[in-house]
N, C-alpha and C. Protein backbone atom coordinates (compact mmCIF):
# COMPACT_ATOMS: atom_id res chain seq x y z
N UNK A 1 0.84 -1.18 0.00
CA UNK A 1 0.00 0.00 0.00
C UNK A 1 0.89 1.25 0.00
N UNK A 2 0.75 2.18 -1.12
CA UNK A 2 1.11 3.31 -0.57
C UNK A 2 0.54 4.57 0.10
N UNK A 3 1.01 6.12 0.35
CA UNK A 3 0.44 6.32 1.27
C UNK A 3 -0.54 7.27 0.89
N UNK A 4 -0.25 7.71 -0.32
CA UNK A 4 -1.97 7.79 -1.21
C UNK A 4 -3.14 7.12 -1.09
N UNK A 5 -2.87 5.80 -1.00
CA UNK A 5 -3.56 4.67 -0.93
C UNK A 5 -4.35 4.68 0.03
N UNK A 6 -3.61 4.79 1.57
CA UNK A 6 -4.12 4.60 2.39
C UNK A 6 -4.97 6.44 3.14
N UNK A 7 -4.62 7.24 2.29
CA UNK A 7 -5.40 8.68 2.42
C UNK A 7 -6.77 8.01 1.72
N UNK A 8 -6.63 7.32 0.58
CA UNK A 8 -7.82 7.18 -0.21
C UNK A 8 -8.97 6.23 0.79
N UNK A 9 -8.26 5.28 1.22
CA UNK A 9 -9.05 4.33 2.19
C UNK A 9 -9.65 5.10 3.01
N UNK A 10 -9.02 6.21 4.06
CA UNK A 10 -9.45 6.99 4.69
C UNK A 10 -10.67 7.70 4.40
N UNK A 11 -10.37 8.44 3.42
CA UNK A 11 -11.28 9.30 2.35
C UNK A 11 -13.21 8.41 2.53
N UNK A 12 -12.76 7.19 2.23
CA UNK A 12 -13.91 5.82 2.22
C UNK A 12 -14.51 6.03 3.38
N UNK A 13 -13.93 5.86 4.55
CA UNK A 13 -14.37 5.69 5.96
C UNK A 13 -15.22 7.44 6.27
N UNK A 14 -14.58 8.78 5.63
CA UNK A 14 -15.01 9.40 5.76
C UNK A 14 -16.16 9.57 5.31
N UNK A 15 -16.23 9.43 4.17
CA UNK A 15 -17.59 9.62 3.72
C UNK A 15 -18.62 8.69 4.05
N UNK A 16 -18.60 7.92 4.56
CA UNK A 16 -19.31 6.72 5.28
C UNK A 16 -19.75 7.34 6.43
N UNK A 17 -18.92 8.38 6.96
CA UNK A 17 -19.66 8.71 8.67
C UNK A 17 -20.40 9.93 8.00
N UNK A 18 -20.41 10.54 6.95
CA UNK A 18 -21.02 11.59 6.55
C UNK A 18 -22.41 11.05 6.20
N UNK A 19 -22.55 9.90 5.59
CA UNK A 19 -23.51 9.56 5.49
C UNK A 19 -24.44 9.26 6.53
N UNK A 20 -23.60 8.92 8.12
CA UNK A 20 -24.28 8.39 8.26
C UNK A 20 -25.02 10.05 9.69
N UNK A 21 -23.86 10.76 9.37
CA UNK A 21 -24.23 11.89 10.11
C UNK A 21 -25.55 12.61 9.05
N UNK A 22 -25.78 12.34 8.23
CA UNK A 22 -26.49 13.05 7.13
C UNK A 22 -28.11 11.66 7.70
N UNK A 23 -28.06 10.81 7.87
CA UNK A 23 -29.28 10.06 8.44
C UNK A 23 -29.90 10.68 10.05
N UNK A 24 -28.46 11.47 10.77
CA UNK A 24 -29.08 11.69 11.95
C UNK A 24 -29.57 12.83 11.54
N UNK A 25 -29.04 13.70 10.61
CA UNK A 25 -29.99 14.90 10.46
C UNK A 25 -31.49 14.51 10.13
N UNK A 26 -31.87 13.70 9.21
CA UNK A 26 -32.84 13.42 8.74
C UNK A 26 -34.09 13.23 9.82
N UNK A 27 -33.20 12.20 10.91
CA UNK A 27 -34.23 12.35 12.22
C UNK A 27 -33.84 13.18 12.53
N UNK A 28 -33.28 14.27 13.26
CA UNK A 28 -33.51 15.51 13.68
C UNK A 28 -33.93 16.31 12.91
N UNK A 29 -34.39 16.78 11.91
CA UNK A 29 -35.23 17.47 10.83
C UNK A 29 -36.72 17.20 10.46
N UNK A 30 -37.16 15.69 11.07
CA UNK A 30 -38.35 14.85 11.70
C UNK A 30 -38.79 15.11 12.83
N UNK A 31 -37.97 15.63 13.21
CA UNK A 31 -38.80 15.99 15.15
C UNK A 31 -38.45 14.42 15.93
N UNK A 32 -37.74 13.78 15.08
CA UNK A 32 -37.40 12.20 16.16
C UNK A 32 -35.83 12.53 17.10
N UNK A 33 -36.19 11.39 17.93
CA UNK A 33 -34.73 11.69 18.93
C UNK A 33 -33.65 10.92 18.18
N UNK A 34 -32.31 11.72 18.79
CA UNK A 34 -31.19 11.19 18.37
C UNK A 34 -30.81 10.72 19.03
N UNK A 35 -29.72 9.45 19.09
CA UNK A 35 -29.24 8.81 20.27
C UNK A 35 -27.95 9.41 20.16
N UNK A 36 -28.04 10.43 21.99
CA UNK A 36 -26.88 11.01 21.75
C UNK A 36 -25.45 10.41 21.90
N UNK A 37 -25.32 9.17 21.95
CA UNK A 37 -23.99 7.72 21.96
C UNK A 37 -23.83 7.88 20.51
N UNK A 38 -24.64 7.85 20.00
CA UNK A 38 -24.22 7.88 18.04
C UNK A 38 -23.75 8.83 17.62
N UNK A 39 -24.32 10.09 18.18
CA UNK A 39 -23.90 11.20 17.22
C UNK A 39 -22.59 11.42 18.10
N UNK A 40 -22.53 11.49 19.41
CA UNK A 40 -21.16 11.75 19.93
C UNK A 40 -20.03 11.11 19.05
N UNK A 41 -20.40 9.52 18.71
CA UNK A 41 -19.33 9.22 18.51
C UNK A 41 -19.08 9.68 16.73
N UNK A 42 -20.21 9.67 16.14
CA UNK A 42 -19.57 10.63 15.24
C UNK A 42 -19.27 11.71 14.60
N UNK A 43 -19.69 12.46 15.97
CA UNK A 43 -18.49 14.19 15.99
C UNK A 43 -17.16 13.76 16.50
N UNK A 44 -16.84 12.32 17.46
CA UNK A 44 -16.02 12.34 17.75
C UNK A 44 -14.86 11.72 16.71
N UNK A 45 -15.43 10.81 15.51
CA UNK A 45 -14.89 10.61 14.36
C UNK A 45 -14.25 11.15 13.89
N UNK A 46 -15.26 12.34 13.28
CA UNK A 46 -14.80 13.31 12.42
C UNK A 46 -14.03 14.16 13.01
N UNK A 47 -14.14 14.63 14.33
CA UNK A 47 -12.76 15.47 15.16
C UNK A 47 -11.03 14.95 15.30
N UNK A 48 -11.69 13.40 15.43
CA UNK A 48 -10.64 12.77 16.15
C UNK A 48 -10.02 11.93 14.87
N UNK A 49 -10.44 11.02 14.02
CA UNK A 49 -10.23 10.47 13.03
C UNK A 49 -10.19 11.31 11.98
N UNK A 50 -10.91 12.05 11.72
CA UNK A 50 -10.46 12.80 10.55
C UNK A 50 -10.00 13.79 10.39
N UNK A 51 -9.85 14.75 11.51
CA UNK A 51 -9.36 15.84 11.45
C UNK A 51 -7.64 15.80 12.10
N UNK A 52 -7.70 14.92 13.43
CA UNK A 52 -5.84 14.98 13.83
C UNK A 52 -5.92 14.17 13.60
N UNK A 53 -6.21 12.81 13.20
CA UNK A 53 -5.06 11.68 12.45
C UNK A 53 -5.12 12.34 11.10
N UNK A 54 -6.27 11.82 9.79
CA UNK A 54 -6.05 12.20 8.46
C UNK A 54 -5.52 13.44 8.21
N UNK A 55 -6.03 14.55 8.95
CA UNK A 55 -5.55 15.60 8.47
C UNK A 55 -4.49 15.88 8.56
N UNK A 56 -4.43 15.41 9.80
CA UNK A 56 -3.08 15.79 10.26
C UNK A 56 -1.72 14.76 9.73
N UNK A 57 -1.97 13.90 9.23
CA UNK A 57 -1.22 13.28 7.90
C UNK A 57 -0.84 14.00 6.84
N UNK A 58 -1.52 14.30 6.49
CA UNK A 58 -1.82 15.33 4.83
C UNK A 58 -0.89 16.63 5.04
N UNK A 59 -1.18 17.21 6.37
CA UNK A 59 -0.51 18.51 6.97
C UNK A 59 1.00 18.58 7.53
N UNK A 60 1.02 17.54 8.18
CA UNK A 60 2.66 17.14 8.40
C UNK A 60 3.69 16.64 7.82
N UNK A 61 3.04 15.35 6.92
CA UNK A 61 3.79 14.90 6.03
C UNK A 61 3.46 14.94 4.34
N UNK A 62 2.10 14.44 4.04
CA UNK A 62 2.11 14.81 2.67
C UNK A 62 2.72 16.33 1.86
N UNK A 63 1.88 17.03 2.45
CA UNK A 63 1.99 18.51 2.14
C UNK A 63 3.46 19.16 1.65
N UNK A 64 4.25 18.94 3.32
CA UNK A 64 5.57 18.96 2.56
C UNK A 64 6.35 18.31 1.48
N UNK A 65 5.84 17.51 1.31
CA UNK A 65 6.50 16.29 0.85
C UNK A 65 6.32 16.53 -0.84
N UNK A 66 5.35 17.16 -1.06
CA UNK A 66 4.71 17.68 -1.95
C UNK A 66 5.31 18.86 -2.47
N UNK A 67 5.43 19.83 -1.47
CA UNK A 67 6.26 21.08 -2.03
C UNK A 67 7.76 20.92 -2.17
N UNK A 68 8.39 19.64 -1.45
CA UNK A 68 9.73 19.78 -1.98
C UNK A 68 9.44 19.13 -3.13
N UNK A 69 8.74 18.43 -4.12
CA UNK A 69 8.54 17.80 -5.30
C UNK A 69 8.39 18.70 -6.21
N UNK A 70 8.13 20.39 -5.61
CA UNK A 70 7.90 21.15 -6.41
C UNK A 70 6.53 21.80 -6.92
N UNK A 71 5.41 21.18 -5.95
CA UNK A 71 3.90 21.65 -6.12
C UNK A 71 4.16 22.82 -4.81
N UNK A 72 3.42 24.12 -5.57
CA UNK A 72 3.65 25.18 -4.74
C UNK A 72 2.70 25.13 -3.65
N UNK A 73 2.71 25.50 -2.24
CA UNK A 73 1.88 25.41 -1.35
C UNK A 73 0.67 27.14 -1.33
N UNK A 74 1.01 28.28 -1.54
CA UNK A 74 0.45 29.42 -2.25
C UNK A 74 -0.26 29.26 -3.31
N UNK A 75 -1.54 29.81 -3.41
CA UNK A 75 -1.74 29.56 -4.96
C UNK A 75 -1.95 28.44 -5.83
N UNK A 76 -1.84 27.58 -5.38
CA UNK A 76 -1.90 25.83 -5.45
C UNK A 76 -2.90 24.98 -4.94
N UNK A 77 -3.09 23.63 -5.50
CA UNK A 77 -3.59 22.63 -4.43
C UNK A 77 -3.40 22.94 -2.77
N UNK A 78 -2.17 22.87 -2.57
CA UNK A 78 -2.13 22.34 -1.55
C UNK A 78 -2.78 23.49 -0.42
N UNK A 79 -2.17 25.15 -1.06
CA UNK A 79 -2.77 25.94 -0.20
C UNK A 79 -4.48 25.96 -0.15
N UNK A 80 -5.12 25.57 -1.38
CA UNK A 80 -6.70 25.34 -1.12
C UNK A 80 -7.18 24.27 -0.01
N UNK A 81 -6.40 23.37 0.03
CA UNK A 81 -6.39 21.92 0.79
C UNK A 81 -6.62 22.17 2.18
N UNK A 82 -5.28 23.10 2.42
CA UNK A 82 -5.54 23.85 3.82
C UNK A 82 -6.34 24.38 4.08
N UNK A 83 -7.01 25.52 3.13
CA UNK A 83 -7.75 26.67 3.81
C UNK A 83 -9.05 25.83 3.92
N UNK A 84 -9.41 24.47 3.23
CA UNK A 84 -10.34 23.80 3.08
C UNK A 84 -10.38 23.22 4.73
N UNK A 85 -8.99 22.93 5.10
CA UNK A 85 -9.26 22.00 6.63
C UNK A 85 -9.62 22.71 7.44
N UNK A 86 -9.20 23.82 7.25
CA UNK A 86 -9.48 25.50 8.34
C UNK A 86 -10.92 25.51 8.64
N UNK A 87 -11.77 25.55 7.25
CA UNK A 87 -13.32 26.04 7.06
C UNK A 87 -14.07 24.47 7.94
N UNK A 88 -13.58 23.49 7.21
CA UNK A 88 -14.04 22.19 8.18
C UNK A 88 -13.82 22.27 9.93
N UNK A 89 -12.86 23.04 10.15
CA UNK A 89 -12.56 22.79 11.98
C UNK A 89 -13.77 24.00 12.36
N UNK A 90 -13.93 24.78 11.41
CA UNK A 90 -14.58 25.50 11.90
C UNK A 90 -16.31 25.26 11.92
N UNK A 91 -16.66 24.72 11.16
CA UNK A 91 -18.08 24.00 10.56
C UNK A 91 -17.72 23.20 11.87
N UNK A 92 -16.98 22.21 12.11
CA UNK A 92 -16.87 21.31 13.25
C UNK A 92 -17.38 21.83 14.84
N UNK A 93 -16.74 23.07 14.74
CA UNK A 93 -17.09 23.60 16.22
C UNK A 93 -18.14 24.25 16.68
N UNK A 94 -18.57 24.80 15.10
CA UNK A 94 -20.19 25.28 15.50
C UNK A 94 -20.98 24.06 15.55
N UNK A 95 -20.68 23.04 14.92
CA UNK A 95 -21.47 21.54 14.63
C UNK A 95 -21.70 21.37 16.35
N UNK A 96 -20.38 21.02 17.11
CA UNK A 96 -20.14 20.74 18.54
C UNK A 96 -21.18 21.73 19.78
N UNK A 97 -21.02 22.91 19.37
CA UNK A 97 -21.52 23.84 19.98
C UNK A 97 -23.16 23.72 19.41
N UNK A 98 -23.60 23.62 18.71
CA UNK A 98 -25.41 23.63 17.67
C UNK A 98 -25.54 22.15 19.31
N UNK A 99 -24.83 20.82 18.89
CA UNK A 99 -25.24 19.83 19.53
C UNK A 99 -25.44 19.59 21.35
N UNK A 100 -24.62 20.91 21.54
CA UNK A 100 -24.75 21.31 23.33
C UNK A 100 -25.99 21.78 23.81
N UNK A 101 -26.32 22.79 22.29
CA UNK A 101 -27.22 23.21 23.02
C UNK A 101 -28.42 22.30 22.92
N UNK A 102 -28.62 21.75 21.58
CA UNK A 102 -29.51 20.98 21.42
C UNK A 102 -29.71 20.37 22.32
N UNK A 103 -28.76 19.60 22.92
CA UNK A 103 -29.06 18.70 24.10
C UNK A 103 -29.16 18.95 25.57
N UNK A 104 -28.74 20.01 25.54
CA UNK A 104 -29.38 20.98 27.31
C UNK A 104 -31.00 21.54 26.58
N UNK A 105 -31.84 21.01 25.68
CA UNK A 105 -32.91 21.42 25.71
C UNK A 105 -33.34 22.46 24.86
N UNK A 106 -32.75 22.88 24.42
CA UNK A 106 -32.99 23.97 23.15
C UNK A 106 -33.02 23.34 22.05
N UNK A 107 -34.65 23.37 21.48
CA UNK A 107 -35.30 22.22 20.78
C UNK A 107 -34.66 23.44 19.50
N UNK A 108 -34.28 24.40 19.37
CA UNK A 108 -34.20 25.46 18.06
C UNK A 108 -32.95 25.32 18.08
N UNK A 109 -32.27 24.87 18.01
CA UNK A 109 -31.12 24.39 18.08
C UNK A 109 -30.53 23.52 16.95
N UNK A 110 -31.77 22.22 17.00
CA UNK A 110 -31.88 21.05 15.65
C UNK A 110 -31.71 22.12 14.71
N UNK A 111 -31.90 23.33 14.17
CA UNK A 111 -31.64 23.80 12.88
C UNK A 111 -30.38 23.78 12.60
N UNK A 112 -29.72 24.33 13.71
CA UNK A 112 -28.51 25.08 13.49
C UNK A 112 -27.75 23.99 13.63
N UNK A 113 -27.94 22.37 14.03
CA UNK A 113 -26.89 21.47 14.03
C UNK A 113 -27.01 20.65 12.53
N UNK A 114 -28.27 20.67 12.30
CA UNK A 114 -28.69 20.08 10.82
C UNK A 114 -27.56 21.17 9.62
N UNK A 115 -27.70 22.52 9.99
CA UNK A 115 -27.09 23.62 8.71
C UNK A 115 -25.68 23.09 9.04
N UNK A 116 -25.19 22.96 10.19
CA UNK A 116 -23.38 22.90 10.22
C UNK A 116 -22.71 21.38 9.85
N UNK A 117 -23.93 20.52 10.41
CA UNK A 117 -23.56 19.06 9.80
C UNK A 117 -23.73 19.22 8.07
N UNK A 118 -24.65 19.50 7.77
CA UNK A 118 -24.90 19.62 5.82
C UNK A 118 -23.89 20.44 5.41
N UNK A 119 -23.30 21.33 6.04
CA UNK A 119 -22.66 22.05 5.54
C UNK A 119 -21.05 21.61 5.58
N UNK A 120 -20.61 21.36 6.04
CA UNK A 120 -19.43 20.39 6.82
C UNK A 120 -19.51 18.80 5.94
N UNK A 121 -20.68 18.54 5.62
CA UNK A 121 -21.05 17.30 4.40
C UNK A 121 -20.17 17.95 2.98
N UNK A 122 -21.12 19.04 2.87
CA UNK A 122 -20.56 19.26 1.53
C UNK A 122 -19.71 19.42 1.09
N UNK A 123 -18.95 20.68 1.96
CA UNK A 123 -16.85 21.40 2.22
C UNK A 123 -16.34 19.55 1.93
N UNK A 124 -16.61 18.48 2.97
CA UNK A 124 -15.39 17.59 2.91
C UNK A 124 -15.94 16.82 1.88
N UNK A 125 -17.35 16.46 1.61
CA UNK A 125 -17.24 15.76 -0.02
C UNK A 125 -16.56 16.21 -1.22
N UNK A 126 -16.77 17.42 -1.37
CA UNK A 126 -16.35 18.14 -2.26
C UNK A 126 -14.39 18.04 -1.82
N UNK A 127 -14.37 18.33 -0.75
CA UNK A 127 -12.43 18.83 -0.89
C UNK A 127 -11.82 16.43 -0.94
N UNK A 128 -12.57 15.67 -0.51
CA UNK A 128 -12.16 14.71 -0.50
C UNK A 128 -11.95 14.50 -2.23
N UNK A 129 -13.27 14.70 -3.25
CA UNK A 129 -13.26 14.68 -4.21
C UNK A 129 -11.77 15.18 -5.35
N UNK A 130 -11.46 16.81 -4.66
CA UNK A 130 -10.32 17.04 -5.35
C UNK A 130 -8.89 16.51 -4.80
N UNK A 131 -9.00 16.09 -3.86
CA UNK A 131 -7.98 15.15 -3.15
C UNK A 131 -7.47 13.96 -3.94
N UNK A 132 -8.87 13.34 -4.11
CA UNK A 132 -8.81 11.82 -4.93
C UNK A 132 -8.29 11.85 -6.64
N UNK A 133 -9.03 13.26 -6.97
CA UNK A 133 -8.79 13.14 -8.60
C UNK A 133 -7.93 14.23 -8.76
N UNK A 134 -7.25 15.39 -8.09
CA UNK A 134 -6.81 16.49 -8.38
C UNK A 134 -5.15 15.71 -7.48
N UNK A 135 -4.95 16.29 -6.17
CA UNK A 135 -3.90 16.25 -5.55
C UNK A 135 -3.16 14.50 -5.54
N UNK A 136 -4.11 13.71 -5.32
CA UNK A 136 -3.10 12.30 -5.29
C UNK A 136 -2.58 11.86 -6.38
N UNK A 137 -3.50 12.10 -7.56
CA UNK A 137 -2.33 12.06 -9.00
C UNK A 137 -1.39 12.33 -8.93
N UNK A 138 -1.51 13.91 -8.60
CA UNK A 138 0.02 15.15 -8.89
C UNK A 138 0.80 14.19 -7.82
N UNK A 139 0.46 13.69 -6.26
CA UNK A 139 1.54 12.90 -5.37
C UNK A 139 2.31 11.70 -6.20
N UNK A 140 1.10 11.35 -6.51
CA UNK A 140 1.38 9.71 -7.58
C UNK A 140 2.78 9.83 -8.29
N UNK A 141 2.33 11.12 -9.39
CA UNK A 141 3.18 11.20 -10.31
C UNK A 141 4.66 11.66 -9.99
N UNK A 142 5.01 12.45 -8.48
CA UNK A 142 5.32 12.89 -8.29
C UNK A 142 6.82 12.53 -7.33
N UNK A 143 6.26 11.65 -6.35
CA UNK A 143 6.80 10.85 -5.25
C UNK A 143 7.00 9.47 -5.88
N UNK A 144 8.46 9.48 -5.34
CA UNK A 144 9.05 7.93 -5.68
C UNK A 144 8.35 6.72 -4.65
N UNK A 145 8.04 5.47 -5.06
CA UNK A 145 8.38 5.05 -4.02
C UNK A 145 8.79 4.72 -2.76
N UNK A 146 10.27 5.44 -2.67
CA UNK A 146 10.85 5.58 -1.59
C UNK A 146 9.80 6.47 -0.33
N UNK A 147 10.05 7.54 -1.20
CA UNK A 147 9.19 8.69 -0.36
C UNK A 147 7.56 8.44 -0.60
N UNK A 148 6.65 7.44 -1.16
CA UNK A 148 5.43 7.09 -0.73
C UNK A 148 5.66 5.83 0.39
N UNK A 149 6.61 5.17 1.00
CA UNK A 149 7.13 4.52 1.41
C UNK A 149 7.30 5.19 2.90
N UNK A 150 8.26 5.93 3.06
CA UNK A 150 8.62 7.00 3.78
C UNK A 150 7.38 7.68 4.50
N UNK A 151 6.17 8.11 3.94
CA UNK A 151 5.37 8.37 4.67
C UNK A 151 4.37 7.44 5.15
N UNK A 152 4.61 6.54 4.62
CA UNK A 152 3.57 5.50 4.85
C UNK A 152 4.01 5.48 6.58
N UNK A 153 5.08 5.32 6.69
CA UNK A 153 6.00 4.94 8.14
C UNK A 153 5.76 6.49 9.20
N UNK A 154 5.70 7.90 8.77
CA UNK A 154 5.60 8.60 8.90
C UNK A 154 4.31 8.94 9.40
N UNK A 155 3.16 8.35 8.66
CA UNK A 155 1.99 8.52 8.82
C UNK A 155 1.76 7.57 10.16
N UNK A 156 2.14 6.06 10.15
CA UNK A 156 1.96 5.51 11.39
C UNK A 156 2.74 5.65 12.60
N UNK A 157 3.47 6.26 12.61
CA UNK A 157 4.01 7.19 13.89
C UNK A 157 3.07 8.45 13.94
N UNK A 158 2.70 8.88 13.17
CA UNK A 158 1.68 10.01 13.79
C UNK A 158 0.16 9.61 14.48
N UNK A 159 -0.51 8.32 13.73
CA UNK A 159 -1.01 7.79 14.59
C UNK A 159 -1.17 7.02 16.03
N UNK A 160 -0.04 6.71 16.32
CA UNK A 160 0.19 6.31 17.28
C UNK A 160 0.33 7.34 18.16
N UNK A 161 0.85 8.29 18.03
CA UNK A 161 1.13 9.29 18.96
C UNK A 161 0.29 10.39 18.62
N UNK A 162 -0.55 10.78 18.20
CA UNK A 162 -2.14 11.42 18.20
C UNK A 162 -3.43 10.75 18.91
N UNK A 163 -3.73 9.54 18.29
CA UNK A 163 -4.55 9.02 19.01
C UNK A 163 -4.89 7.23 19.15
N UNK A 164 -3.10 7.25 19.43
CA UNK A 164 -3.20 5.91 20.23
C UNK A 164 -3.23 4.68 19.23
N UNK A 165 -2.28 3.59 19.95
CA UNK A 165 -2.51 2.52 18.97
C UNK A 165 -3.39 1.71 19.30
N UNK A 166 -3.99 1.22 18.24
CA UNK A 166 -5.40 0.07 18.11
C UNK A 166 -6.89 1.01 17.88
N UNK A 167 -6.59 2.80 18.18
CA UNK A 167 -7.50 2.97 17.99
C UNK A 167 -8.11 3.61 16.71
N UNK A 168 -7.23 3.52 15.73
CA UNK A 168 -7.91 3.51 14.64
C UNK A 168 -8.40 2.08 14.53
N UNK A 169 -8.65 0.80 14.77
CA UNK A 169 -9.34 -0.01 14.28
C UNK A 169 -10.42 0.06 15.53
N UNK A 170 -10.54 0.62 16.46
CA UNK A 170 -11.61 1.01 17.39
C UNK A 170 -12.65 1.85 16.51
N UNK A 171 -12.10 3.18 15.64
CA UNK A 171 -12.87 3.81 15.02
C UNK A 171 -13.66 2.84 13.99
N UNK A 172 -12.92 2.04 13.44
CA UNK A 172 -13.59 1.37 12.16
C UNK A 172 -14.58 0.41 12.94
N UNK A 173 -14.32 -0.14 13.75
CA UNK A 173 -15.88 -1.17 14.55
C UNK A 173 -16.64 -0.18 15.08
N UNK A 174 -16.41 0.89 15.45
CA UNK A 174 -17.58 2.12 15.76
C UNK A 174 -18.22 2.25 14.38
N UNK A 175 -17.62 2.68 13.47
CA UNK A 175 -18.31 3.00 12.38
C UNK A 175 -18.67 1.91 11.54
N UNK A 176 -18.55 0.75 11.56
CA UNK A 176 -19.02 -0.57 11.03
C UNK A 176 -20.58 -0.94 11.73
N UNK A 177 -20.44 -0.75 12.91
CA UNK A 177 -21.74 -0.37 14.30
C UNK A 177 -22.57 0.46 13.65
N UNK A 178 -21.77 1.71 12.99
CA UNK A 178 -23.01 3.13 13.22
C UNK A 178 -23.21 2.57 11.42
N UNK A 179 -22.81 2.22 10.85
CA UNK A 179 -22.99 2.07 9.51
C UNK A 179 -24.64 0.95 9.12
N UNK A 180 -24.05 -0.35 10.02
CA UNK A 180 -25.65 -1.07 10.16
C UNK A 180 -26.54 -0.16 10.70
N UNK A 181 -26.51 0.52 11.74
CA UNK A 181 -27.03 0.81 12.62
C UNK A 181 -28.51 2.05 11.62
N UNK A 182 -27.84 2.99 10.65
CA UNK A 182 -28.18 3.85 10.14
C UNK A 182 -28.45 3.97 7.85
N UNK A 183 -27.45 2.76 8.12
CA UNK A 183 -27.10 2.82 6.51
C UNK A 183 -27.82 0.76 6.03
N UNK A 184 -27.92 0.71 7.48
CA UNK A 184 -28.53 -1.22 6.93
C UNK A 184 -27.41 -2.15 6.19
């Protein structure tokens, strides 16, 4: 596997919790309850799994790795990539904050967690999209072996020391759980 490869796998898992965050809107946009164990765990996904492990892959090691190859980080992929993760942390925290209140009882609330989840849907479908067909080519074409190699090793030291070993395959039986659970 290289470590395109395994961004792309990622990419999979992401959009899988989008979906399945896009079903809890549906009951909360119904007037039905959410079980707040589900949705915690997938704000805690997308905070924790996708934002400091994946992202923080892409940000530490791809990225550079990229501009010494000669793709400019200004003006470029890569600087859109960023300003793209920026707008997501931020969709994220109003998402976090919409779901506090919702759940101390502020039934007007469901709007504003439904607009930041849909909205936070779209930013990472869309930036996963140019990831897959725009930026991992240019890596593809770009990076030897060695150095798709190199981060592969790079990338699993950052997991481990972000958020722990074994628990990315903790995330994937959570989301294998929330996937029957919402997607059948």
């Amino acid at each position: 596997m290289t470590a395109t490869e395994q961004l792309r796998q990622e990419h999979e898992a992401i959009t899988l919790v989008l979906s399945i965050l896009e079903k809890l809107c549906q009951r909360l946009a119904n007037g039905e309850e959410v079980n707040p164990e589900h949705f915690g765990q997938v704000l805690e996904f997308i905070q924790v799994f996708a934002d400091q492990c994946h992202h923080g892959k892409e940000e530490q090691f791809l990225f550079p790795a990229l501009e010494a190859a000669g793709i400019p980080k200004g003006g470029g992929p890569i600087g859109v990539m960023l300003s793209e993760h920026e707008h997501g942390r931020a969709l994220i925290r109003q998402l976090g904050a919409a779901w506090q209140k919702h759940r101390s009882g502020d039934r007007a609330a469901a709007a504003a967690v439904i607009t930041s989840a849909r909205d936070y849907s779209a930013l990472l479908n869309a930036h996963i999209f140019k990831e897959n067909n725009v930026l991992f080519p240019m890596a593809e074409a770009r990076l030897s072996a060695d150095s798709q190699r190199r981060l592969l090793e790079e990338f699993e030291r950052l997991e481990i020391e972000r958020i722990g070993a074994g628990r990315h395959e903790q995330f994937h039986k959570t989301l294998d759980f929330l996937k029957q659970t919402y997607l059948g």
